[in-house]
C-alpha atoms as a PDB file:
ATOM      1  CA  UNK A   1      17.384 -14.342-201.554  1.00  0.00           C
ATOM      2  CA  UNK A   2      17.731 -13.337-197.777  1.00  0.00           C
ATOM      3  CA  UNK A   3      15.138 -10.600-197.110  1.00  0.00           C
ATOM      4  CA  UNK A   4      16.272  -6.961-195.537  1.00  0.00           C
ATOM      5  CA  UNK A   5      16.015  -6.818-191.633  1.00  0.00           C
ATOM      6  CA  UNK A   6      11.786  -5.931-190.910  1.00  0.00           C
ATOM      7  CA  UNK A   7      13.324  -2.842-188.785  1.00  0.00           C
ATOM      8  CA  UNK A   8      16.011  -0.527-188.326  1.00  0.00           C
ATOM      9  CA  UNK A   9      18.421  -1.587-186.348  1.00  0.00           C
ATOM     10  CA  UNK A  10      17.855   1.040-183.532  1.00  0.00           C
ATOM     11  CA  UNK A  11      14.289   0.073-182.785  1.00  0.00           C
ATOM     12  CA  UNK A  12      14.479  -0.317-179.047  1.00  0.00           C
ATOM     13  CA  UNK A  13      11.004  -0.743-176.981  1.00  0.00           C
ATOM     14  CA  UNK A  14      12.747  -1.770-174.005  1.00  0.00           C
ATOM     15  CA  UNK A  15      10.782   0.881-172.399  1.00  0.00           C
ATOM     16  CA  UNK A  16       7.062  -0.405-173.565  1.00  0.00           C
ATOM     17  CA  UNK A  17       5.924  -3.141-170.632  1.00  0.00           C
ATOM     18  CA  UNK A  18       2.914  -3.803-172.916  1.00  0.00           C
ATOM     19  CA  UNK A  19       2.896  -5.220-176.676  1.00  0.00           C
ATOM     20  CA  UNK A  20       0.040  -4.990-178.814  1.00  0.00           C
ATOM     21  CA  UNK A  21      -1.504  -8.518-179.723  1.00  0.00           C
ATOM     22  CA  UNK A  22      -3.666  -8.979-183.070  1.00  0.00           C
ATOM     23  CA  UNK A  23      -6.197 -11.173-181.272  1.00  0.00           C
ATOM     24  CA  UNK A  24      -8.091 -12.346-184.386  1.00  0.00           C
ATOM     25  CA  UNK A  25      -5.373 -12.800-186.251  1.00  0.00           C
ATOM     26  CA  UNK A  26      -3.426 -14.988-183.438  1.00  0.00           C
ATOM     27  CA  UNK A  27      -6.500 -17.319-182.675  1.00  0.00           C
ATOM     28  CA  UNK A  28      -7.128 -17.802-186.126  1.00  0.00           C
ATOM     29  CA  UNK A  29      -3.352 -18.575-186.981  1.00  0.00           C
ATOM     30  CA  UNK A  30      -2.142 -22.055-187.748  1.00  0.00           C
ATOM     31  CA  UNK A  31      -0.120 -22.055-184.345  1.00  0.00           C
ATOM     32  CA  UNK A  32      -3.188 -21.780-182.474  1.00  0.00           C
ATOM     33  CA  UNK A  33      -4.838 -24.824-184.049  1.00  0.00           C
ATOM     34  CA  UNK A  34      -1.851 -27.183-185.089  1.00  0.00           C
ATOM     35  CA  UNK A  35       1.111 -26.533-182.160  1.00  0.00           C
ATOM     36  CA  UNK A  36       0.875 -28.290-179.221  1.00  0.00           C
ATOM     37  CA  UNK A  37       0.608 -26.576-175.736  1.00  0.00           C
ATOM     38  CA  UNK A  38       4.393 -26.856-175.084  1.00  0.00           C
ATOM     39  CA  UNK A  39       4.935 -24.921-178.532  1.00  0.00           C
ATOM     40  CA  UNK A  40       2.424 -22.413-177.582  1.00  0.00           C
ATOM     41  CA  UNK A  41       3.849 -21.630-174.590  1.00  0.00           C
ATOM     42  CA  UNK A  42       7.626 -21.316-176.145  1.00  0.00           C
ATOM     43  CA  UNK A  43       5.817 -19.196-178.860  1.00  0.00           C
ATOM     44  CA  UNK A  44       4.604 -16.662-176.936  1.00  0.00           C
ATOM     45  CA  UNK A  45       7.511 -16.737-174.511  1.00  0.00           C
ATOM     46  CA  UNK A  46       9.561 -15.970-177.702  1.00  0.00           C
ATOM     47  CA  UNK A  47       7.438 -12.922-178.792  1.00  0.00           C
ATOM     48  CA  UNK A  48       7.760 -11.485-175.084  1.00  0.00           C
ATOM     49  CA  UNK A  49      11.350 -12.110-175.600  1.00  0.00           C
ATOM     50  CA  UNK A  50      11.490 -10.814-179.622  1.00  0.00           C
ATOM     51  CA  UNK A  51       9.748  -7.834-178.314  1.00  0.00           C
ATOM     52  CA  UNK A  52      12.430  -6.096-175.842  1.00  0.00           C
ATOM     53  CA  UNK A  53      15.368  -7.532-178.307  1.00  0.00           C
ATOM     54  CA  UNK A  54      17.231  -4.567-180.337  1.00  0.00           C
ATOM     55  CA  UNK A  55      16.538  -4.200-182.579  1.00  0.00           C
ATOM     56  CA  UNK A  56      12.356  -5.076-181.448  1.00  0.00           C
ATOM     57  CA  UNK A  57      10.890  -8.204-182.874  1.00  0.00           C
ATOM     58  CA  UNK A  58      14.187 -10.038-183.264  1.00  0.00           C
ATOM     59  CA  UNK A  59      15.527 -13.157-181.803  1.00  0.00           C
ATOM     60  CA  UNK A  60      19.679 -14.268-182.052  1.00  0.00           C
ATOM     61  CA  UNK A  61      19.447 -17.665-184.413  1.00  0.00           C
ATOM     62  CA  UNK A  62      21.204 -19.526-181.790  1.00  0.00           C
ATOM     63  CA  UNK A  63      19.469 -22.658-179.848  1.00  0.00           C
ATOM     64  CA  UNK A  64      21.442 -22.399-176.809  1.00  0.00           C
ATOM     65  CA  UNK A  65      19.661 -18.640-176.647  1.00  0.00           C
ATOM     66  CA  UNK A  66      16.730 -19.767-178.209  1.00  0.00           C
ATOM     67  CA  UNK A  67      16.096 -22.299-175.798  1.00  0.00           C
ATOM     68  CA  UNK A  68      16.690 -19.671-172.686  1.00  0.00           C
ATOM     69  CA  UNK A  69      14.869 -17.454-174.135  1.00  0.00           C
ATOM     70  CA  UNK A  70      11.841 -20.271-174.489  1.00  0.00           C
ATOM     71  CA  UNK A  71      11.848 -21.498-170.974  1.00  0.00           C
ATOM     72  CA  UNK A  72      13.935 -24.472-171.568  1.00  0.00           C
ATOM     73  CA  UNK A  73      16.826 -23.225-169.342  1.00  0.00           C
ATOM     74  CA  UNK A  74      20.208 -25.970-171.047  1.00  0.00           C
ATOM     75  CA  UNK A  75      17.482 -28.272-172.189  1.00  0.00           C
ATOM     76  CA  UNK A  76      18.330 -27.912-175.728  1.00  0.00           C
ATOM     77  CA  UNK A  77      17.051 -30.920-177.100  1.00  0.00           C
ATOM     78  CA  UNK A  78      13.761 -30.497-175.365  1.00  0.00           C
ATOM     79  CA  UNK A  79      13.451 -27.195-177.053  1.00  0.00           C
ATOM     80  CA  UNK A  80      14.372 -28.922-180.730  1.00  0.00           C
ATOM     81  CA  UNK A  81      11.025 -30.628-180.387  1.00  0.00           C
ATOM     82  CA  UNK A  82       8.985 -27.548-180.424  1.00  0.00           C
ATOM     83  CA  UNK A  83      11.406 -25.373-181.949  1.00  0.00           C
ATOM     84  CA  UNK A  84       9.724 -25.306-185.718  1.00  0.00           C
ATOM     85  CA  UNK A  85       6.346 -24.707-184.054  1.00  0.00           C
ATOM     86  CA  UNK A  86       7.474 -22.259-181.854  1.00  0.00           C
ATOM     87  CA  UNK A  87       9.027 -19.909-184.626  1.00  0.00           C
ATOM     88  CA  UNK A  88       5.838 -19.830-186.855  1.00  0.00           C
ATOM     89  CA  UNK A  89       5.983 -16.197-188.217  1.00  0.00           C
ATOM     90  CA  UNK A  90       9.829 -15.978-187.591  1.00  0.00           C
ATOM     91  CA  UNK A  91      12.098 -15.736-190.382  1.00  0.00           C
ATOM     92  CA  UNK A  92      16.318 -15.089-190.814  1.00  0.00           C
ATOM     93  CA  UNK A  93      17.296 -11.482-192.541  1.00  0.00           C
ATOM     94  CA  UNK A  94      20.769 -10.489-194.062  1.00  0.00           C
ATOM     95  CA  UNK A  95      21.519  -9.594-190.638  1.00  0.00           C
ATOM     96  CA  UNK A  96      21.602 -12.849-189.572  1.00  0.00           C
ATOM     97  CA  UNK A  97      18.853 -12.192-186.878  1.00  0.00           C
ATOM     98  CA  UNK A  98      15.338 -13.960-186.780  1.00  0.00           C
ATOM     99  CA  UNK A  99      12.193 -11.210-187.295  1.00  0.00           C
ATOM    100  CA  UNK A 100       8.619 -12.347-186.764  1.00  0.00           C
ATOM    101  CA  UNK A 101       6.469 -10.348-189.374  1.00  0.00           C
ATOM    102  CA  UNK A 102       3.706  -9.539-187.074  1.00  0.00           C
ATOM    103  CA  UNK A 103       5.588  -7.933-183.915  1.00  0.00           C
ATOM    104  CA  UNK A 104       8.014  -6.034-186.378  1.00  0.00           C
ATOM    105  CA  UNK A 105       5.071  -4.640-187.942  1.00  0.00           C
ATOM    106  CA  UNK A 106       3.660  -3.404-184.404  1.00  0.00           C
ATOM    107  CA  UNK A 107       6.906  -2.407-183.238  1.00  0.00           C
ATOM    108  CA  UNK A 108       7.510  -0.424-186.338  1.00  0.00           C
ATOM    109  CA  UNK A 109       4.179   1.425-185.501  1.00  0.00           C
ATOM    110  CA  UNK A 110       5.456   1.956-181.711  1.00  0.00           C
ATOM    111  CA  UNK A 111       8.485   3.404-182.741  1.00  0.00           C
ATOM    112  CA  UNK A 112       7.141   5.894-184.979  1.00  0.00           C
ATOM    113  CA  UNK A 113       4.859   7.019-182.203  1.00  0.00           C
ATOM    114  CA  UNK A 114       7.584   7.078-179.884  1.00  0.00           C
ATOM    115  CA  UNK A 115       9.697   9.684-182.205  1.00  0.00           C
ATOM    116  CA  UNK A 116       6.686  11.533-182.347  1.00  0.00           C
ATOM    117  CA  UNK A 117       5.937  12.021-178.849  1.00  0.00           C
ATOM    118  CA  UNK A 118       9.923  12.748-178.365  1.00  0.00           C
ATOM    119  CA  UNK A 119       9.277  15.410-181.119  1.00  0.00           C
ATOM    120  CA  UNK A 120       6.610  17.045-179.869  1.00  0.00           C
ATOM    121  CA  UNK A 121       8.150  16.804-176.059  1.00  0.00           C
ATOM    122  CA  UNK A 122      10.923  18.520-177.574  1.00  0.00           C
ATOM    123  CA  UNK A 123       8.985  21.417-179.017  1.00  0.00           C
ATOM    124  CA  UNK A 124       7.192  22.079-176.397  1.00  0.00           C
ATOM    125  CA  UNK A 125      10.164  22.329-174.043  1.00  0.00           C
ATOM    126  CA  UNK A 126      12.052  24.769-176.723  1.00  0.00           C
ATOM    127  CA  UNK A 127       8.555  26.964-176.543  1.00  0.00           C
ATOM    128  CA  UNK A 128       8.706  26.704-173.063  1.00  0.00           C
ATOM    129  CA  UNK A 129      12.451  27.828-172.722  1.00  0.00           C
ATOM    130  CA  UNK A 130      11.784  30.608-174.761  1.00  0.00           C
ATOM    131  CA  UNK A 131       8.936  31.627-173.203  1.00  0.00           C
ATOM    132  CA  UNK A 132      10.944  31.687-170.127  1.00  0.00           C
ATOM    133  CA  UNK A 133      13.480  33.728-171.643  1.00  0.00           C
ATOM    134  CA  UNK A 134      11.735  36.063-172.464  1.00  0.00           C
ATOM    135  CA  UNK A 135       9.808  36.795-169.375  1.00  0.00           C
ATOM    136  CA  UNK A 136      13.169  37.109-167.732  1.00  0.00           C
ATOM    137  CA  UNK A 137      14.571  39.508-170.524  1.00  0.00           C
ATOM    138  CA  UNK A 138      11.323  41.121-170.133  1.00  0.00           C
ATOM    139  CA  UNK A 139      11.970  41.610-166.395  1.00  0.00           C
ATOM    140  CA  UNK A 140      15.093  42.440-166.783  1.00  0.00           C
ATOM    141  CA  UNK A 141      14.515  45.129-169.219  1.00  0.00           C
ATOM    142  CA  UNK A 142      11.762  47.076-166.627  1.00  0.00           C
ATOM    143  CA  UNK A 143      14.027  46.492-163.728  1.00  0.00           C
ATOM    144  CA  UNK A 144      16.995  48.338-165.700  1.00  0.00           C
ATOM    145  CA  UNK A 145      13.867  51.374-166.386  1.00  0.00           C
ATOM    146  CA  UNK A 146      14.504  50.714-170.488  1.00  0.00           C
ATOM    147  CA  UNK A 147      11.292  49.080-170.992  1.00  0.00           C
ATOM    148  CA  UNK A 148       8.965  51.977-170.502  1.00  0.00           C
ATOM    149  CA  UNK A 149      11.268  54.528-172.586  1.00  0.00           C
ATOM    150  CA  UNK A 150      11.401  51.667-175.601  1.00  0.00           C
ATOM    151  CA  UNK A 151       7.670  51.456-175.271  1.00  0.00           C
ATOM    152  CA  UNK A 152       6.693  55.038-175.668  1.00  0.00           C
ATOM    153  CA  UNK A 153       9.503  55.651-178.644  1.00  0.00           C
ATOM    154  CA  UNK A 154       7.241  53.179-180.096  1.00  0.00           C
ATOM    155  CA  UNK A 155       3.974  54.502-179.683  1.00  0.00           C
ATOM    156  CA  UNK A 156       4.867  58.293-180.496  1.00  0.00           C
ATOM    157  CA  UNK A 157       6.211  56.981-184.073  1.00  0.00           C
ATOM    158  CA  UNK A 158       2.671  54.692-184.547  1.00  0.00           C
ATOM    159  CA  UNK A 159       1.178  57.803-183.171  1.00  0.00           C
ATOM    160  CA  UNK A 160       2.475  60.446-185.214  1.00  0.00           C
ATOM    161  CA  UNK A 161       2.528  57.914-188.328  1.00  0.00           C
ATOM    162  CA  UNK A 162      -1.283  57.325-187.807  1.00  0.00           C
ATOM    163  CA  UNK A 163      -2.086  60.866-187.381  1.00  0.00           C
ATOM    164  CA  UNK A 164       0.007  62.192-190.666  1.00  0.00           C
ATOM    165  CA  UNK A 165       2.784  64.183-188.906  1.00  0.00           C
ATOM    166  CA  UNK A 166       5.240  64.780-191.202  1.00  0.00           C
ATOM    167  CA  UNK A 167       8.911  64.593-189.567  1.00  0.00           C
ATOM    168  CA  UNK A 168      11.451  67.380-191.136  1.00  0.00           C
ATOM    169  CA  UNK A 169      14.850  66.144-191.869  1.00  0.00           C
ATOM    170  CA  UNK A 170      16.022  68.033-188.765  1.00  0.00           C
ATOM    171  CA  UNK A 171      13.421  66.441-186.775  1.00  0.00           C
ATOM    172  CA  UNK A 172      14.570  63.291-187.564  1.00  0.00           C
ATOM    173  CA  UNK A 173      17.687  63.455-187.501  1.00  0.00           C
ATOM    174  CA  UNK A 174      17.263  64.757-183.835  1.00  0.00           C
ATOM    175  CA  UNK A 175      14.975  62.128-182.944  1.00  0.00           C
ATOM    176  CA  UNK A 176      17.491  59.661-184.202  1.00  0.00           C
ATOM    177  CA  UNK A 177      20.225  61.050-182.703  1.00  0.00           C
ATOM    178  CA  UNK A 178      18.667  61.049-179.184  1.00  0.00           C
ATOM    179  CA  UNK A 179      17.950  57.493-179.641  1.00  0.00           C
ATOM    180  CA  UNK A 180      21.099  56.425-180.946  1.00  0.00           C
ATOM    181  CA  UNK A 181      22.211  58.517-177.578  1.00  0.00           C
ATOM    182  CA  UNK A 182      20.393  56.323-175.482  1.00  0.00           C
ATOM    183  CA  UNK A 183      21.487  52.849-176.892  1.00  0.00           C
ATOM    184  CA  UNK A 184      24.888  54.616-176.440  1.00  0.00           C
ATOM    185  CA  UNK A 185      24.004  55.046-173.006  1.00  0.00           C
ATOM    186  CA  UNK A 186      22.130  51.597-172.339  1.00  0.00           C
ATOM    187  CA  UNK A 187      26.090  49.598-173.847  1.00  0.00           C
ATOM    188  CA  UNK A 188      28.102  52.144-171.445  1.00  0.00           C
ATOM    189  CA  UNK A 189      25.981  51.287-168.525  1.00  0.00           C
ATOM    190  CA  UNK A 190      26.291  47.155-169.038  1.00  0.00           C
ATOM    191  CA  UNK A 191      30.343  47.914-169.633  1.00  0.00           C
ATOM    192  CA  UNK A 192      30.875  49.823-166.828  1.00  0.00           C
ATOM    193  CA  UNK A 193      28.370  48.182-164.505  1.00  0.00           C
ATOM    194  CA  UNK A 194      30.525  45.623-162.303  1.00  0.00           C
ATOM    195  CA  UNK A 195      33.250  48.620-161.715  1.00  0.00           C
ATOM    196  CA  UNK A 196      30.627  51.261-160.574  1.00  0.00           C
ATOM    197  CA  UNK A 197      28.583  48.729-158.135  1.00  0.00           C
ATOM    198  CA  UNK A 198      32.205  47.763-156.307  1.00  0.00           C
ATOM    199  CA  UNK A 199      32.766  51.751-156.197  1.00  0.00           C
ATOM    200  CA  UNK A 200      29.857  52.560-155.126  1.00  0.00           C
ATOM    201  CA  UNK A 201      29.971  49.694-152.080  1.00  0.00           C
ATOM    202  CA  UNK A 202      33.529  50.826-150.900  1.00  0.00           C
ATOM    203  CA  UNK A 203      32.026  54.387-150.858  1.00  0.00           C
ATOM    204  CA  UNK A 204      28.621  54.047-149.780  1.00  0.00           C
ATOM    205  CA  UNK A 205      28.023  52.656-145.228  1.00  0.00           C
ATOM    206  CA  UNK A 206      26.183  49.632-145.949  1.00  0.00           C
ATOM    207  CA  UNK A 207      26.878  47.131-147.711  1.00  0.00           C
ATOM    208  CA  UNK A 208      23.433  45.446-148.530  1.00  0.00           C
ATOM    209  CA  UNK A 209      20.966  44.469-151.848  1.00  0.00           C
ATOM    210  CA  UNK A 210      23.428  43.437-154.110  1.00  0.00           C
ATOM    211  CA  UNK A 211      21.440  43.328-156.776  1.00  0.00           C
ATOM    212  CA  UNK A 212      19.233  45.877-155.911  1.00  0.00           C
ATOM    213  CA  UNK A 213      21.607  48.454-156.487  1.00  0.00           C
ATOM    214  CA  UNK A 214      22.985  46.758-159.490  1.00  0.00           C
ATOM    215  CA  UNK A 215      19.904  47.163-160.838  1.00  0.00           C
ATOM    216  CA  UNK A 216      18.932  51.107-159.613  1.00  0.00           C
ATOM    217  CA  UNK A 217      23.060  52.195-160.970  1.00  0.00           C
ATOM    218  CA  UNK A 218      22.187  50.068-164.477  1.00  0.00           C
ATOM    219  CA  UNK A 219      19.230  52.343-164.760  1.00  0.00           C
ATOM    220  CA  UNK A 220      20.554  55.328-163.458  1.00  0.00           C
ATOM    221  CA  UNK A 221      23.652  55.357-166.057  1.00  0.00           C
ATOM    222  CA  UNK A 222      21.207  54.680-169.008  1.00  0.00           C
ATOM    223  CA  UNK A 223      19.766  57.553-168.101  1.00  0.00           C
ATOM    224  CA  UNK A 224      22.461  59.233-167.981  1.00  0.00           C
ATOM    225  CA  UNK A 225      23.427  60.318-164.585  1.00  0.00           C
ATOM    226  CA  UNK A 226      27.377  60.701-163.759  1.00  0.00           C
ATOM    227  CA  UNK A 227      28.727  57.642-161.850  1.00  0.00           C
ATOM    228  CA  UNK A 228      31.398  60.667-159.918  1.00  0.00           C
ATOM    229  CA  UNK A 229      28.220  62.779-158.947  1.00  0.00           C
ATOM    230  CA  UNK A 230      26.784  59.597-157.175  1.00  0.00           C
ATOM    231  CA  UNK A 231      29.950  58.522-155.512  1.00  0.00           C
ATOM    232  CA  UNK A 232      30.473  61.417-154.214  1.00  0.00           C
ATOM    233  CA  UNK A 233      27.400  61.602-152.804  1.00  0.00           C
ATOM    234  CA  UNK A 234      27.537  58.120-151.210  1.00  0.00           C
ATOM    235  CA  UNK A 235      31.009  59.341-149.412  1.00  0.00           C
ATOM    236  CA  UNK A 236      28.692  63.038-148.004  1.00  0.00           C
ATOM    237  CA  UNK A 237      26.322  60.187-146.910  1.00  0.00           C
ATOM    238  CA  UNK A 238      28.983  58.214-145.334  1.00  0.00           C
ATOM    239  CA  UNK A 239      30.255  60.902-143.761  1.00  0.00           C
ATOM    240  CA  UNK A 240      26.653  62.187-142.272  1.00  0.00           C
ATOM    241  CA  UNK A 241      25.705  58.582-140.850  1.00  0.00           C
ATOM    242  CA  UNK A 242      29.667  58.020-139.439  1.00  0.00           C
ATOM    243  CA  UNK A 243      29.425  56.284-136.459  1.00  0.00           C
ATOM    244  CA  UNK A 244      26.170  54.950-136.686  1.00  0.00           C
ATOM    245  CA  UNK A 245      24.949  51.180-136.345  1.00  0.00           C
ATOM    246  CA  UNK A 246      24.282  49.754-139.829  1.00  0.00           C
ATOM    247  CA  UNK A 247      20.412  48.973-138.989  1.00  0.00           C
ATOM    248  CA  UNK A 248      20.158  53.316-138.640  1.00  0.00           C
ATOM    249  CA  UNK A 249      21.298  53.711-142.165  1.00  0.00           C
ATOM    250  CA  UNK A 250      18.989  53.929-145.452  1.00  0.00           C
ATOM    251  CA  UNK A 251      18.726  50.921-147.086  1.00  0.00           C
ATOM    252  CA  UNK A 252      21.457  51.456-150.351  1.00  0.00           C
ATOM    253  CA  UNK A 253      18.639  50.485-152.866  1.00  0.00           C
ATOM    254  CA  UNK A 254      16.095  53.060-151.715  1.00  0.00           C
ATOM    255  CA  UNK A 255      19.106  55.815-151.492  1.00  0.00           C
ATOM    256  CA  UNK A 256      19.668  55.243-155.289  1.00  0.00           C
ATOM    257  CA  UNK A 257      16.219  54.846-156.555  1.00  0.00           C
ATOM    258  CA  UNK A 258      15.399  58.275-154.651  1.00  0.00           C
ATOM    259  CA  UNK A 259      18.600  60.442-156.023  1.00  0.00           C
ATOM    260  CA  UNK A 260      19.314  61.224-152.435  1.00  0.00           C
ATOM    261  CA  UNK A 261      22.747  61.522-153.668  1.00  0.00           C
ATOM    262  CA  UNK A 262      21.622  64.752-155.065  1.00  0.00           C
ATOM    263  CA  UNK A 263      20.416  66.051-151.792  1.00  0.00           C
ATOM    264  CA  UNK A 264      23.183  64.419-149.262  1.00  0.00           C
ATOM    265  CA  UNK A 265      24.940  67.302-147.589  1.00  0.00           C
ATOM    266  CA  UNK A 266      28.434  67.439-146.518  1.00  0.00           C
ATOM    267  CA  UNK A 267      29.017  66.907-142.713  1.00  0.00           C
ATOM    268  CA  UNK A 268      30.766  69.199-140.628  1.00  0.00           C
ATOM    269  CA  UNK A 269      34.371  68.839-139.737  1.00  0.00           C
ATOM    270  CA  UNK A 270      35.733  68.963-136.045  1.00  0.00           C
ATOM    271  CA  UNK A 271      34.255  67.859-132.758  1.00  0.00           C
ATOM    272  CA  UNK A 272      30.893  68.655-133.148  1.00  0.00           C
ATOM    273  CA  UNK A 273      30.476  66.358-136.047  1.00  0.00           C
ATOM    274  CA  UNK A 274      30.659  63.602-133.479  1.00  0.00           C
ATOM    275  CA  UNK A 275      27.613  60.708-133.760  1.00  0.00           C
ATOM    276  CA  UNK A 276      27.040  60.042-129.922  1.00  0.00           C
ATOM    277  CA  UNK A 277      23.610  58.062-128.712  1.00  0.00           C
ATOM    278  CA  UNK A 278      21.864  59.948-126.087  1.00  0.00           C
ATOM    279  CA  UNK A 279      19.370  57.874-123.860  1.00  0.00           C
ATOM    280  CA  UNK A 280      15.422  59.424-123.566  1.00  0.00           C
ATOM    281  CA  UNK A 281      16.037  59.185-119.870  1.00  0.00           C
ATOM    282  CA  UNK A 282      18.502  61.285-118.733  1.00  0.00           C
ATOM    283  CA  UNK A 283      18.682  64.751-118.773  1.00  0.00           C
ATOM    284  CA  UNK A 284      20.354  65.139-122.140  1.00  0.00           C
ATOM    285  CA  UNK A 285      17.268  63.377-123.625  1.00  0.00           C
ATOM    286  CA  UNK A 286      15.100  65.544-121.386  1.00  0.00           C
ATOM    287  CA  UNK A 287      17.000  68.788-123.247  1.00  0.00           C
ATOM    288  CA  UNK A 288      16.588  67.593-126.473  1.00  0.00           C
ATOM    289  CA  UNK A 289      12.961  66.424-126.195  1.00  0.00           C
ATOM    290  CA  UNK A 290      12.587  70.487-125.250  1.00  0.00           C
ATOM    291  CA  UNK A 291      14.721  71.316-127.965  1.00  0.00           C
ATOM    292  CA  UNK A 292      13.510  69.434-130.863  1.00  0.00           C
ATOM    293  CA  UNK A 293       9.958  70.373-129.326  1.00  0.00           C
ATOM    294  CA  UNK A 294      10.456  73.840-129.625  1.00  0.00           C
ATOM    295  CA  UNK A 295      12.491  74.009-132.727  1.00  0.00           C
ATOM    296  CA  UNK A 296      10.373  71.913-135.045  1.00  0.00           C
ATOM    297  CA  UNK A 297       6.894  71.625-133.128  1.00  0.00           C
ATOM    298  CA  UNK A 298       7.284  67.571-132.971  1.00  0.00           C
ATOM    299  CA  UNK A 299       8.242  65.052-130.405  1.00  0.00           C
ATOM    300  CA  UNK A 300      11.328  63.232-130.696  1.00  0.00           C
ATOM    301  CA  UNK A 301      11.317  60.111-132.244  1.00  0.00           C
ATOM    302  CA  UNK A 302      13.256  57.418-130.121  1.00  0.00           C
ATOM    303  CA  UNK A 303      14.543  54.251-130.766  1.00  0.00           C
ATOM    304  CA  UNK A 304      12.851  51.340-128.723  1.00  0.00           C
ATOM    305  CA  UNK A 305      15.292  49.382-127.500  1.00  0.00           C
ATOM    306  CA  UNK A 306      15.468  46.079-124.561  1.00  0.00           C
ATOM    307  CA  UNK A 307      19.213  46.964-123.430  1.00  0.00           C
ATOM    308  CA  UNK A 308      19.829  48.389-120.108  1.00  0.00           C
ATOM    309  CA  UNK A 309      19.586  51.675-121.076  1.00  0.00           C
ATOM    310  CA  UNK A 310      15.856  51.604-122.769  1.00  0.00           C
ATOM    311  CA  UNK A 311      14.756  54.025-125.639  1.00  0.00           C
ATOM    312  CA  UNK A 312      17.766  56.130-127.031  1.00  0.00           C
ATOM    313  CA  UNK A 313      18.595  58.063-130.362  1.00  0.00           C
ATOM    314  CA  UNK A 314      21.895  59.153-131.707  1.00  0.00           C
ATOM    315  CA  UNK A 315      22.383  63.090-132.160  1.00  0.00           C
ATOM    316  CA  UNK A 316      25.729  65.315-133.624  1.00  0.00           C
ATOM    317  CA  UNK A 317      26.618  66.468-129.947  1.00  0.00           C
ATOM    318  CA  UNK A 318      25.467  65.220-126.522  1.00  0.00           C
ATOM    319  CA  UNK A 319      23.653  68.228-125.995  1.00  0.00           C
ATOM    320  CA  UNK A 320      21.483  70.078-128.164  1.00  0.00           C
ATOM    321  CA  UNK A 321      22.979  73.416-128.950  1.00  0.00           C
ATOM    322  CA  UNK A 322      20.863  75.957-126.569  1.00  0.00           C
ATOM    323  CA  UNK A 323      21.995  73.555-123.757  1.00  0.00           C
ATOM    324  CA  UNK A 324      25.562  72.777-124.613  1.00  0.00           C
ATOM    325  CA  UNK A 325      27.113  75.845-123.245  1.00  0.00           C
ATOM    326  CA  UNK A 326      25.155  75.678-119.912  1.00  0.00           C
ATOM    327  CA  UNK A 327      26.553  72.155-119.753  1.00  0.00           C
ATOM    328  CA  UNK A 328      29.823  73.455-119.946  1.00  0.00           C
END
């Protein structure tokens, strides 16, 4: 009866340069002591061969191949002479294939520790992914300010559970309530996120820190804060810094994170709202040196600058108010 191939048919060690060799058992085999030298040779160039076949330690049953594969080149009867010594160990499977019994036995043993190091590749690159994901998650959680507040929910209930604080049903249902508020809060703010950072940018000077300010209106909304309140105070900040090169307006990250919209003040209609530069030298920047010194007790702070016109800073009016009507 024809024996079952000696491996699976998708044993491939093409990949392996080096095949293990059972030194006792080849020098005390009958090909070592009863082939001649030519045999030898086509023996072990047949194992070499056998060994990067695919399935592994399988050779075609063909003598045109065999003889290739042997060193013969087309010398087929040549290799006929040495062929029986040269396939000691081989025999033919249901497959139709020859198998020697001692390289399919090492190339079983290969392949299983080749699916093993795949497998454990594998896992560690899933741990590592995950790992990965949830440092960014992580990150992404503190940068949106939810972190913290999910961090402290949890130690007040360990805290008060610990200590035996009972929790009334009102309580509870309060505390509940306020959290449910802010998951509420937390889904509104992803939904409406894209719409309120292109709102805010045709509102707000500068266009700058993309996702900066994605980031400071994501936390600001979880929290709570009205999306209209900020707008409008990105137009009263537009409308103070009108006029103005971009590199003299506040970053649009640091305006957020500080609520200036809360503070930002509505500029004055008519011509006096004008943004006009006013050089140090010159005797507007002589005025408003005096001015500023007298009104606030400080020295103006000018703008370095290496155009023609040296250090300048932009003011409302050309002239600070005490001198504007002896200008005119």
């Amino acid at each position: 009866m024809t024996p079952e191939p000696l491996v699976e048919a998708n044993v491939d060690l093409r990949d392996f340069v080096f095949m293990p060799l059972d030194v006792v058992r080849l020098r005390d085999s009958g090909l070592a002591t009863k082939a001649s030298g030519d045999a030898f040779r086509a023996a072990v160039l047949l194992w070499c061969a056998a060994w990067h076949q695919v399935p592994s330690s399988s050779l075609p049953d063909d003598d045109h191949e065999l003889a290739k594969l042997a060193g013969y080149g087309r010398d087929v009867r040549g290799w006929k002479k040495v062929r029986e010594a040269a396939l000691h160990g081989f025999i033919k499977c249901s497959d139709g294939l020859l198998y020697h019994r001692v390289i399919a036995e090492k190339a079983r043993d290969s392949w299983k520790a080749k699916q093993d190091q795949r497998a454990r590749t594998a896992a560690a690159t899933e741990a590592r992914l995950a790992k990965q994901a949830a440092a960014r998650a992580a990150e992404v959680a503190r940068n949106a300010g939810l972190f913290d507040d999910q961090r402290n929910e949890g130690r007040d209930d360990q805290r008060n559970e610990h200590q035996g604080r009972g929790k009334g049903q009102g309580q509870g249902q309060g505390q509940g309530e306020l959290r449910d508020n802010r998951s509420s809060l937390r889904s509104d703010a992803d939904e409406v996120l894209p719409s309120a950072v292109k709102r805010f940018f045709e509102a707000y000077p500068k266009e700058d820190e993309l996702d900066g300010v994605r980031r400071e209106l994501k936390r600001h909304l979880a929290h709570g804060e009205s999306l209209d309140d900020i707008l409008a105070g990105a137009k009263r900040y537009a409308q103070e810094v009108s006029g103005k090169p971009a590199d003299m307006m506040r970053s649009p990250v640091k305006w957020l994170r500080n609520g200036s919209w809360k503070s930002s003040k509505t500029k004055p209609e008519g011509p006096s709202a004008a943004i006009v530069r006013v050089d140090r030298d010159t005797p507007a920047g002589k005025a408003w040196e005096t001015y500023e010194m007298a009104k606030t007790g400080r020295p103006v702070k000018w703008i370095l600058a290496n155009g023609p016109n040296g250090p300048g800073r932009h003011f409302a009016t050309p002239w600070p108010p005490s001198s504007q009507e002896d200008a005119a």
